[in-house]
PDB file of N, CA and C in Angstrom:
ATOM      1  N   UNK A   1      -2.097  -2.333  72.934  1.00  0.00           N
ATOM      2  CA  UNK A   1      -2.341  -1.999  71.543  1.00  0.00           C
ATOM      3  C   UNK A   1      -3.221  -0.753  71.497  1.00  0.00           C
ATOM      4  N   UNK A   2      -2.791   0.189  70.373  1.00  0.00           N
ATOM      5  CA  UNK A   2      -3.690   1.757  70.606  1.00  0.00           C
ATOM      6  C   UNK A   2      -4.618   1.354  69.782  1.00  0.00           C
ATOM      7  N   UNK A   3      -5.925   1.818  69.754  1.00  0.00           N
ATOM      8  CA  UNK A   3      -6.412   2.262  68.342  1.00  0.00           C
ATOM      9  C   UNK A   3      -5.919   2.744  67.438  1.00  0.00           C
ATOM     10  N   UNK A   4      -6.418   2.758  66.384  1.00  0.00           N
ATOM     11  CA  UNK A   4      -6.064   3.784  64.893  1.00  0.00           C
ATOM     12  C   UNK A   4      -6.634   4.870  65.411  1.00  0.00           C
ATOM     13  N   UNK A   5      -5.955   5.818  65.113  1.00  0.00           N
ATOM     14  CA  UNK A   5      -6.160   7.420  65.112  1.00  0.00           C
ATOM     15  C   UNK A   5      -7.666   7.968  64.228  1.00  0.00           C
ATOM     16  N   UNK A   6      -8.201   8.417  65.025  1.00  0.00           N
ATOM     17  CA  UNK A   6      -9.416   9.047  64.274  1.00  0.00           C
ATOM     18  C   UNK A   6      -9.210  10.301  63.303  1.00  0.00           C
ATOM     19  N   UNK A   7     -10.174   9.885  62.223  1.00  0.00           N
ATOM     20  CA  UNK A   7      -9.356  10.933  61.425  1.00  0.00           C
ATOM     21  C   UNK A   7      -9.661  12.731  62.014  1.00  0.00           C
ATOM     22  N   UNK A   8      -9.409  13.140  61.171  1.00  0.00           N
ATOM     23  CA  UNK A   8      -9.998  15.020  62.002  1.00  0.00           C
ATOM     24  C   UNK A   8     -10.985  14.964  60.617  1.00  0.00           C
ATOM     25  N   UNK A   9     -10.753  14.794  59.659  1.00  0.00           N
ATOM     26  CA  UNK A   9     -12.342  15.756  59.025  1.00  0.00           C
ATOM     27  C   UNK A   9     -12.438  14.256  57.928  1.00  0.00           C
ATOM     28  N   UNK A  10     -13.574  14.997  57.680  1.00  0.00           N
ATOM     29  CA  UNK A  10     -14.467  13.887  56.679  1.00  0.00           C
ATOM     30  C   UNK A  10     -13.984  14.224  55.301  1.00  0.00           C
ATOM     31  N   UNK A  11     -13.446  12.983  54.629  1.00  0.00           N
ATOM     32  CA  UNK A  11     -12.745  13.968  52.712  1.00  0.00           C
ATOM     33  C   UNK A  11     -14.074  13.748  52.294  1.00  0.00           C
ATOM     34  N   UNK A  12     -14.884  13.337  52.578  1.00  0.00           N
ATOM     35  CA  UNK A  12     -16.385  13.570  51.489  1.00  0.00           C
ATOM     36  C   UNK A  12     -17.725  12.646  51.739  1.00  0.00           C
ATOM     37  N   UNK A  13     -18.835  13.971  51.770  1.00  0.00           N
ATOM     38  CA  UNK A  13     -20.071  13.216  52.459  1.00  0.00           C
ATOM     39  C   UNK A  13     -21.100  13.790  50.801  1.00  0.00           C
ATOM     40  N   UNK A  14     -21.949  12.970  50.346  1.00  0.00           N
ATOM     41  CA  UNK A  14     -22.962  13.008  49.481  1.00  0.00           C
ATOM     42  C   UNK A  14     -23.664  12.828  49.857  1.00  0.00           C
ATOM     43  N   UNK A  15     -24.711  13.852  49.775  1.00  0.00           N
ATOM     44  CA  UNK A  15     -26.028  14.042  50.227  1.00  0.00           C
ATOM     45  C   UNK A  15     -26.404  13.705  51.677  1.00  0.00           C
ATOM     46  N   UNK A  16     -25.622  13.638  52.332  1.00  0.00           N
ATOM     47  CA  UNK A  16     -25.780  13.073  53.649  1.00  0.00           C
ATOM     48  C   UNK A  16     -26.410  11.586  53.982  1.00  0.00           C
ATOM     49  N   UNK A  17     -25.518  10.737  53.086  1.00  0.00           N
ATOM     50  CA  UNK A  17     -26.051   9.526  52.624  1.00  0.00           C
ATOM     51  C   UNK A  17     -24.703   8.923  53.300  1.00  0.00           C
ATOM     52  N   UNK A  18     -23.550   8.993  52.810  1.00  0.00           N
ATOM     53  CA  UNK A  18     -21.960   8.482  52.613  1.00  0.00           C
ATOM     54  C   UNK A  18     -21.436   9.046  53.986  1.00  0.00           C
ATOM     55  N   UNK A  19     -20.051   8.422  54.092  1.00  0.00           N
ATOM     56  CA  UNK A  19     -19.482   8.974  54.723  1.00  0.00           C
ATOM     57  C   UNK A  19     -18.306   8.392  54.490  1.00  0.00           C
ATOM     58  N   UNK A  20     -17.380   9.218  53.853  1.00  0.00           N
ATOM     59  CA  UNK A  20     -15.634   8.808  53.432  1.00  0.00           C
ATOM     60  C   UNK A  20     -14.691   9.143  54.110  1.00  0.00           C
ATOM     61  N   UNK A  21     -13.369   8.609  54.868  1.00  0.00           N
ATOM     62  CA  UNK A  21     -12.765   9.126  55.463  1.00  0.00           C
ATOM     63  C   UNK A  21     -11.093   8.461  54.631  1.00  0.00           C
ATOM     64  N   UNK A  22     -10.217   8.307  55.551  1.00  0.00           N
ATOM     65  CA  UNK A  22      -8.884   8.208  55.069  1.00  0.00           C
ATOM     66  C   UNK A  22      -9.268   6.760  55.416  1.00  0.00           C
ATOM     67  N   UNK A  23     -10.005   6.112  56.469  1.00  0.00           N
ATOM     68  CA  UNK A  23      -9.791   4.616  56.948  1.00  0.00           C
ATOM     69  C   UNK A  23     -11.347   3.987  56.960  1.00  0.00           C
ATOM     70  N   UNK A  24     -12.070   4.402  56.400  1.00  0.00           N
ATOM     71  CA  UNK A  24     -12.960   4.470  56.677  1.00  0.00           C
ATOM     72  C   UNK A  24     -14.501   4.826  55.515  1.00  0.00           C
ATOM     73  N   UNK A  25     -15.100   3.711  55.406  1.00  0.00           N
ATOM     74  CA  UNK A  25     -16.279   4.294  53.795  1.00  0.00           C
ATOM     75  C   UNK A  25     -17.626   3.590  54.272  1.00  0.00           C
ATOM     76  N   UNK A  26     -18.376   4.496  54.779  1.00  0.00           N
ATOM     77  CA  UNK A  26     -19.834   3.927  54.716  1.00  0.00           C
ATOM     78  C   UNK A  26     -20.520   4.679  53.469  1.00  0.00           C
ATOM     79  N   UNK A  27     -21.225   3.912  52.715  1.00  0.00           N
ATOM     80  CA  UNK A  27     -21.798   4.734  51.512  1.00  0.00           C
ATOM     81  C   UNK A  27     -22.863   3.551  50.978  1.00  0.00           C
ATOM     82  N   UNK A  28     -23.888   4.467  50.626  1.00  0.00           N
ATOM     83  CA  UNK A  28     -25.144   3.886  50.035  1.00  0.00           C
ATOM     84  C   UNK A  28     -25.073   2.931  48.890  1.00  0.00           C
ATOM     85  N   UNK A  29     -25.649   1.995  48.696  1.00  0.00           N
ATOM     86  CA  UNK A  29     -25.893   1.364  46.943  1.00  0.00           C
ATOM     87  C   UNK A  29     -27.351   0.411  47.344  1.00  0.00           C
ATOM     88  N   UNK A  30     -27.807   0.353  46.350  1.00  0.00           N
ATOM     89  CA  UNK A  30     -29.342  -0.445  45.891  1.00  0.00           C
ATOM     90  C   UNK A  30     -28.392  -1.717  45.654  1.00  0.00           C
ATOM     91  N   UNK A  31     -28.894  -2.926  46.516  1.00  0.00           N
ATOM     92  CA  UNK A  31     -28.406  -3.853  46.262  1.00  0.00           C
ATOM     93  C   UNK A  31     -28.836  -4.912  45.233  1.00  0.00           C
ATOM     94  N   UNK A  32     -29.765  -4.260  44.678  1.00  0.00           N
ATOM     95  CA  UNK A  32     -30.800  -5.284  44.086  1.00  0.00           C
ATOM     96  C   UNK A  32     -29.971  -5.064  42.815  1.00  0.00           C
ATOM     97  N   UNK A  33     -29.722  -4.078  42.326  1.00  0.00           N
ATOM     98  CA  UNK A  33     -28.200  -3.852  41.173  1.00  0.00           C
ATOM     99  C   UNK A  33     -27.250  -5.076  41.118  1.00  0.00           C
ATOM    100  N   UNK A  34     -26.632  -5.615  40.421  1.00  0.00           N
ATOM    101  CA  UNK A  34     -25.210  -6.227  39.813  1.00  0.00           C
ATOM    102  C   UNK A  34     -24.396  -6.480  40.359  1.00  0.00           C
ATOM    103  N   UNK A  35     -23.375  -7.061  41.307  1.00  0.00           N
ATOM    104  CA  UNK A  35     -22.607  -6.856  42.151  1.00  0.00           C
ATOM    105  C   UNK A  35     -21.481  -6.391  41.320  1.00  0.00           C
ATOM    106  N   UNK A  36     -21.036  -6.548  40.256  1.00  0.00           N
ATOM    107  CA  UNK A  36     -20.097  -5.806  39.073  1.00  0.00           C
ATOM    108  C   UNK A  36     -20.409  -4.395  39.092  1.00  0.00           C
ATOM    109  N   UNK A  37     -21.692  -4.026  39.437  1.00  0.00           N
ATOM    110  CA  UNK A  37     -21.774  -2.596  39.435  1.00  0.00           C
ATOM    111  C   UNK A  37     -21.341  -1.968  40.902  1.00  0.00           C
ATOM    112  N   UNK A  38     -21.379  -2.667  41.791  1.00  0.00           N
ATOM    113  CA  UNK A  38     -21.529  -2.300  43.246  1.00  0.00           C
ATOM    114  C   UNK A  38     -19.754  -2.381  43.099  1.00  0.00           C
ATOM    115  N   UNK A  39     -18.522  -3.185  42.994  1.00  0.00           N
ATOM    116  CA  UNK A  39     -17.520  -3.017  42.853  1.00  0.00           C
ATOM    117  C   UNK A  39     -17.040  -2.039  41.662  1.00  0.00           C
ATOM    118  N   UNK A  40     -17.746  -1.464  40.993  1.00  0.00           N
ATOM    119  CA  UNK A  40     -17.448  -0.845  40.241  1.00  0.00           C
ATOM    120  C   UNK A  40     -17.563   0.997  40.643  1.00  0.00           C
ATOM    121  N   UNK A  41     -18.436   0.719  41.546  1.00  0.00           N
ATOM    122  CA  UNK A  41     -18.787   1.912  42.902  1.00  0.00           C
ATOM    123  C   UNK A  41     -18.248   2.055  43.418  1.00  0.00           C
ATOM    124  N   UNK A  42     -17.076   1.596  43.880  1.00  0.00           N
ATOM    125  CA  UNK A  42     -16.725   1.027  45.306  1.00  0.00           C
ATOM    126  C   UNK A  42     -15.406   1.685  44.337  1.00  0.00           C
ATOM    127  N   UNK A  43     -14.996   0.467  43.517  1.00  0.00           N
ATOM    128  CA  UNK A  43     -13.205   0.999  43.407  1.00  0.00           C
ATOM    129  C   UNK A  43     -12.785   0.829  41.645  1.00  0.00           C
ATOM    130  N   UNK A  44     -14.191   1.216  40.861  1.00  0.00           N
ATOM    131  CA  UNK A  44     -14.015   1.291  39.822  1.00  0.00           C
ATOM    132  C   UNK A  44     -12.947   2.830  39.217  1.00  0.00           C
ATOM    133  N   UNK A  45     -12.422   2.728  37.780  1.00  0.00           N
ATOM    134  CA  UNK A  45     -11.428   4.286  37.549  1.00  0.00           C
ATOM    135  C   UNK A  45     -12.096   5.715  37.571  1.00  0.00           C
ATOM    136  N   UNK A  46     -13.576   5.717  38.037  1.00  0.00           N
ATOM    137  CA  UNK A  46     -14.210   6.895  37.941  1.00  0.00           C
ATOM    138  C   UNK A  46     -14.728   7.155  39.710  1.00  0.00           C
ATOM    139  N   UNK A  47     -14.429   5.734  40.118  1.00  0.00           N
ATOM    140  CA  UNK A  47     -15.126   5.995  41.840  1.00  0.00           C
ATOM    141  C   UNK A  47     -14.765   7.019  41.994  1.00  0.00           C
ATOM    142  N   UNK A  48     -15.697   7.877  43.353  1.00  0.00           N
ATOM    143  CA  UNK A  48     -15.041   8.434  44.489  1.00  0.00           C
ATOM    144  C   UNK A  48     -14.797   8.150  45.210  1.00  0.00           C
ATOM    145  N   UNK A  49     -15.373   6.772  45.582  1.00  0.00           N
ATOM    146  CA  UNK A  49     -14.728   6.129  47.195  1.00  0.00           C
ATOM    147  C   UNK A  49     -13.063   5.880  46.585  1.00  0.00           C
ATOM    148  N   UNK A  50     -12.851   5.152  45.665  1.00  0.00           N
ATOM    149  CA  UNK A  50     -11.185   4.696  45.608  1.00  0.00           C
ATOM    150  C   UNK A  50     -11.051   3.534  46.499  1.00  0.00           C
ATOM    151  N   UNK A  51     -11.484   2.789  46.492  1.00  0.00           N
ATOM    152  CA  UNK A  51     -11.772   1.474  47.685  1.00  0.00           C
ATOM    153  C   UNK A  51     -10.651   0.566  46.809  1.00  0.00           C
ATOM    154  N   UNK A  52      -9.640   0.323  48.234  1.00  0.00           N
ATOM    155  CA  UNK A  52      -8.146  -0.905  47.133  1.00  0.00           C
ATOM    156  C   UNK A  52      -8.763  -2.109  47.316  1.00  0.00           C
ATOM    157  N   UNK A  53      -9.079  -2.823  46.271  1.00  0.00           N
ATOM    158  CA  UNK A  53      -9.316  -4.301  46.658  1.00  0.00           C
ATOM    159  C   UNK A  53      -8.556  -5.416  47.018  1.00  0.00           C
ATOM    160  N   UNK A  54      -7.546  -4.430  47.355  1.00  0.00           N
ATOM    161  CA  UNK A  54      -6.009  -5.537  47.673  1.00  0.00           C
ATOM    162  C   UNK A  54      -6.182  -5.438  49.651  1.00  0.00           C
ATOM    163  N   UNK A  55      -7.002  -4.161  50.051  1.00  0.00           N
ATOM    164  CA  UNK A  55      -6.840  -4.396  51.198  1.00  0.00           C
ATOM    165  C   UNK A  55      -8.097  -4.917  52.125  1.00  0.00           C
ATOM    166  N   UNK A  56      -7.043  -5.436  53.419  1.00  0.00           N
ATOM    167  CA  UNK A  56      -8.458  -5.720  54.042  1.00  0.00           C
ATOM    168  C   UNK A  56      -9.547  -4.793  54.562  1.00  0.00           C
ATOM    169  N   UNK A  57     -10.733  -5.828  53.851  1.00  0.00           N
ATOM    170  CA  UNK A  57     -11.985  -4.752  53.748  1.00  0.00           C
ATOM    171  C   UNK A  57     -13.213  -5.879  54.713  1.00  0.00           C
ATOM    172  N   UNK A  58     -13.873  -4.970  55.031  1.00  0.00           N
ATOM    173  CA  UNK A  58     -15.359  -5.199  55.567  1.00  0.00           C
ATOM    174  C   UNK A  58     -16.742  -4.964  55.455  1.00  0.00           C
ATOM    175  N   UNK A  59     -17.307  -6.218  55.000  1.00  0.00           N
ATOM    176  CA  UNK A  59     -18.506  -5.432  54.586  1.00  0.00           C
ATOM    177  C   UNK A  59     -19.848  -5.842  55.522  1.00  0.00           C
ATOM    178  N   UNK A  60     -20.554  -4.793  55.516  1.00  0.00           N
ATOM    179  CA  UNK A  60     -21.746  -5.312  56.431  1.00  0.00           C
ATOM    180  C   UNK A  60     -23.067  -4.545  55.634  1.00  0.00           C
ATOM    181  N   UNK A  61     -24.073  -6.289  56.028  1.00  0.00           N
ATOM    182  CA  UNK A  61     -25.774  -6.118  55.504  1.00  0.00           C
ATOM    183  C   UNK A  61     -25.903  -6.238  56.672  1.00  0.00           C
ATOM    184  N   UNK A  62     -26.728  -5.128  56.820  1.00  0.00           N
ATOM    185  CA  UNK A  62     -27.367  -4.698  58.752  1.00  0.00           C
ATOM    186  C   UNK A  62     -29.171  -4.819  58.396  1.00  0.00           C
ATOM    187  N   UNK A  63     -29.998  -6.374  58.248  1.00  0.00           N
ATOM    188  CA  UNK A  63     -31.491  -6.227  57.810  1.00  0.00           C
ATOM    189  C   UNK A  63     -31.677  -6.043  56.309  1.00  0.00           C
ATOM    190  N   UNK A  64     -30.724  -6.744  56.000  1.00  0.00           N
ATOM    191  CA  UNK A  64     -30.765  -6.582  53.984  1.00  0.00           C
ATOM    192  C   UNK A  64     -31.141  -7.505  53.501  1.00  0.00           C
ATOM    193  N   UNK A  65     -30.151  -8.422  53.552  1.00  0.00           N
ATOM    194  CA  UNK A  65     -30.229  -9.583  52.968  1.00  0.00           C
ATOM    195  C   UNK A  65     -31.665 -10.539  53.032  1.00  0.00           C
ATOM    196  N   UNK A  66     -32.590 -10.477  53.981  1.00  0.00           N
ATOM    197  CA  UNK A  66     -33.666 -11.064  54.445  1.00  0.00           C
ATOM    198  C   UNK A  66     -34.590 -11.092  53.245  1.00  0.00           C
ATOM    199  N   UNK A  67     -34.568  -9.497  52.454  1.00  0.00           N
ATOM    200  CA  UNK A  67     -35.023  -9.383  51.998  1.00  0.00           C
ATOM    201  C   UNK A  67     -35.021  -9.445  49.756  1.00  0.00           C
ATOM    202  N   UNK A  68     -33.806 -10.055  49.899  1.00  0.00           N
ATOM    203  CA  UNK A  68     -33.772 -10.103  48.494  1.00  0.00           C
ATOM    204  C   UNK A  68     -33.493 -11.525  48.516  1.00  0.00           C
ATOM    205  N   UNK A  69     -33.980 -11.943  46.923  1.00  0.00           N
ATOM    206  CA  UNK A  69     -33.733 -13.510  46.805  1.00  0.00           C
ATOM    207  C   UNK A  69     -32.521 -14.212  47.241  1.00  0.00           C
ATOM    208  N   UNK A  70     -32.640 -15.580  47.473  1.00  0.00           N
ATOM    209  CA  UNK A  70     -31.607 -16.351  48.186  1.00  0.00           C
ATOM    210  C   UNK A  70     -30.421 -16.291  46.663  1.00  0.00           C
ATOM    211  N   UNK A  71     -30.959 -16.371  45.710  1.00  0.00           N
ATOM    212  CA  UNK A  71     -29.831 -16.334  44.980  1.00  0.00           C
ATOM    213  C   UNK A  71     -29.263 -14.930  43.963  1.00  0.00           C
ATOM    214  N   UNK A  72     -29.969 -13.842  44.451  1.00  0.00           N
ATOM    215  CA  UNK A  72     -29.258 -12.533  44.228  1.00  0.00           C
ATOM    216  C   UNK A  72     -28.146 -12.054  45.607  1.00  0.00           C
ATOM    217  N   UNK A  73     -28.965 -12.342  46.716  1.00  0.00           N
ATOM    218  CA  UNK A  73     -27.973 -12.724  47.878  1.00  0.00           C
ATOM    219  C   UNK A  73     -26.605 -13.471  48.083  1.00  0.00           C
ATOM    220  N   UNK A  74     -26.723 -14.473  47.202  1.00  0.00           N
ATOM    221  CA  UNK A  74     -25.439 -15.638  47.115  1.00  0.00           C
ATOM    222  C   UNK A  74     -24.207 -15.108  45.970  1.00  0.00           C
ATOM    223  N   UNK A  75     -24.980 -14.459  44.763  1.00  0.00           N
ATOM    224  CA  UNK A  75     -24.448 -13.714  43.760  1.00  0.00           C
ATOM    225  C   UNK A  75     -23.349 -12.652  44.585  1.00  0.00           C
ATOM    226  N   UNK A  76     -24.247 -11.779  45.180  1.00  0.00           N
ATOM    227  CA  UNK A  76     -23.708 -10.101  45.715  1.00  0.00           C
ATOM    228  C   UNK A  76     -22.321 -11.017  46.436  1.00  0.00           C
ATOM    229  N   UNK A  77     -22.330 -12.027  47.417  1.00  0.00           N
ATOM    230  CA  UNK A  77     -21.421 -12.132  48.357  1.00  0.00           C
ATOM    231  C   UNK A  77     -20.356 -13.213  47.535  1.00  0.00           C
ATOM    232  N   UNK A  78     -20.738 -13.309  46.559  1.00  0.00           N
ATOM    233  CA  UNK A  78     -19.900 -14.714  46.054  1.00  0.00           C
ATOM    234  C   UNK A  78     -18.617 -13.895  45.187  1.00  0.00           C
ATOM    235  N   UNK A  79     -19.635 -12.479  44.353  1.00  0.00           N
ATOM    236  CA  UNK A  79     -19.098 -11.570  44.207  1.00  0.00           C
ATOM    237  C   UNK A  79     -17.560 -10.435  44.536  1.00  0.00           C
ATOM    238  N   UNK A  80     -18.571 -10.261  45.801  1.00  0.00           N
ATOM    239  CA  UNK A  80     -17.283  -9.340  46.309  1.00  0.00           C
ATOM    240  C   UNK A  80     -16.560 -10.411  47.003  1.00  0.00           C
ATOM    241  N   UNK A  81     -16.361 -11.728  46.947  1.00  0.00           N
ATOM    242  CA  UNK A  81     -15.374 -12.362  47.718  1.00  0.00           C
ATOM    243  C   UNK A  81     -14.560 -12.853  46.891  1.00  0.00           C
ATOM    244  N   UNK A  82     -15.044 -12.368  45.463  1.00  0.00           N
ATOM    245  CA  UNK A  82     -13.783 -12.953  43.954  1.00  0.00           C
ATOM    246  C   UNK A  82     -12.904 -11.861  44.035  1.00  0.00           C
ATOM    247  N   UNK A  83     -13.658 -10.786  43.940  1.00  0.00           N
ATOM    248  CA  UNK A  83     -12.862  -9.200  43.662  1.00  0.00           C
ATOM    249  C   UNK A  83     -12.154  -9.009  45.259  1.00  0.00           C
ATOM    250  N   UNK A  84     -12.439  -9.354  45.840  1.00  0.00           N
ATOM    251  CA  UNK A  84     -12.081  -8.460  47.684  1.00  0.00           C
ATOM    252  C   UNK A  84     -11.565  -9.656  48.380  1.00  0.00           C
ATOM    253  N   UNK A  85     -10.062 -10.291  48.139  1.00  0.00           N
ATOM    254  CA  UNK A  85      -9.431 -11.489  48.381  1.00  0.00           C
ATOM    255  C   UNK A  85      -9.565 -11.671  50.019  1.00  0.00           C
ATOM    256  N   UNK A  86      -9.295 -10.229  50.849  1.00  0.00           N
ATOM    257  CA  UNK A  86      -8.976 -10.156  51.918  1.00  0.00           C
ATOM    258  C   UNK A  86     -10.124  -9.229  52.580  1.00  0.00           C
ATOM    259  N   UNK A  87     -11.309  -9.596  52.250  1.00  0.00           N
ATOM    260  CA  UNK A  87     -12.380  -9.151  52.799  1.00  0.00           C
ATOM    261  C   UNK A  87     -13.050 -10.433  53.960  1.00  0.00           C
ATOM    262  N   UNK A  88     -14.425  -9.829  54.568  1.00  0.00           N
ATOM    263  CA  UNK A  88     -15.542 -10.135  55.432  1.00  0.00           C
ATOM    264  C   UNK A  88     -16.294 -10.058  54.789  1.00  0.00           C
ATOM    265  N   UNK A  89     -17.391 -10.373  55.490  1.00  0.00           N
ATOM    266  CA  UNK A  89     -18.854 -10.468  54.904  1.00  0.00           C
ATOM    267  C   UNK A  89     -19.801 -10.246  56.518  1.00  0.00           C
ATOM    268  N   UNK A  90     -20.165  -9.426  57.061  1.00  0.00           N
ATOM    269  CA  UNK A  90     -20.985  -9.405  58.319  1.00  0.00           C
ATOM    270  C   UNK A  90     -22.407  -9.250  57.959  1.00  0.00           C
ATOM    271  N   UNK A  91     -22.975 -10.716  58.301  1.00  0.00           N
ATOM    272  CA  UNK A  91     -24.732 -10.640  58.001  1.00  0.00           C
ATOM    273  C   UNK A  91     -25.135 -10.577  59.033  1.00  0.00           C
ATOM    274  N   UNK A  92     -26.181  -9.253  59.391  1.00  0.00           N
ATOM    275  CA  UNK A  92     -26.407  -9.122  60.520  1.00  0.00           C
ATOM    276  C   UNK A  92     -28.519  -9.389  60.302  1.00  0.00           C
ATOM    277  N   UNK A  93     -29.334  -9.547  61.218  1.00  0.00           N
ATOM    278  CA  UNK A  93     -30.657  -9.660  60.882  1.00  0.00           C
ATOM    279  C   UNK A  93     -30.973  -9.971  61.774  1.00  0.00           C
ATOM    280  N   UNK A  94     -32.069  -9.461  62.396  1.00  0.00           N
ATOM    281  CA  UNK A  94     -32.628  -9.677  63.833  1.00  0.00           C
ATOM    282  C   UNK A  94     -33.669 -10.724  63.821  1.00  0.00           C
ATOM    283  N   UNK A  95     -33.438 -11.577  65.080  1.00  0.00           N
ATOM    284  CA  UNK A  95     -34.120 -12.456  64.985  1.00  0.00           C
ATOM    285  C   UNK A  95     -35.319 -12.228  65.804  1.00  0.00           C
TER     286      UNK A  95
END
């Protein structure tokens, strides 16, 4: 089995925060926000990411979650797992 092909250029970096590609979206948000707003970032009619919520997606808290309430935490993921049928959820936090 090959890998997926790496893309050749980046379609769009903000502020040197993001990073968008054809397969590919790392990009900033304050999680402490709405999770309606955070999908609305993501693949709302004005995004720039353009994120399909039909496909499979992945998401990762790398040392996040630790830190916001247990039930703004349960919200965010309960969230994107209504909107993002064929998503992940990777909680990562060092022990």
């Amino acid at each position: 089995m090959n890998p997926p092909a790496v893309p050749d250029a980046v379609l769009e970096t903000q502020n040197r925060h993001s990073l968008v590609t054809n397969i590919y979206s790392l990009v900033p948000f304050d999680l402490r926000r709405p999770v309606d707003q955070l999908i609305s970032y993501l693949c709302g009619p004005n995004s720039s990411i353009g994120l399909d919520s039909s496909l499979p997606t992945l998401f990762l808290a790398e040392c996040v979650l630790v830190y916001m309430p247990s039930e703004e935490s349960f919200q965010l993921i309960k969230g994107l797992a209504a909107h993002f049928p064929h998503s992940a959820f990777l909680h990562y936090e060092q022990a």
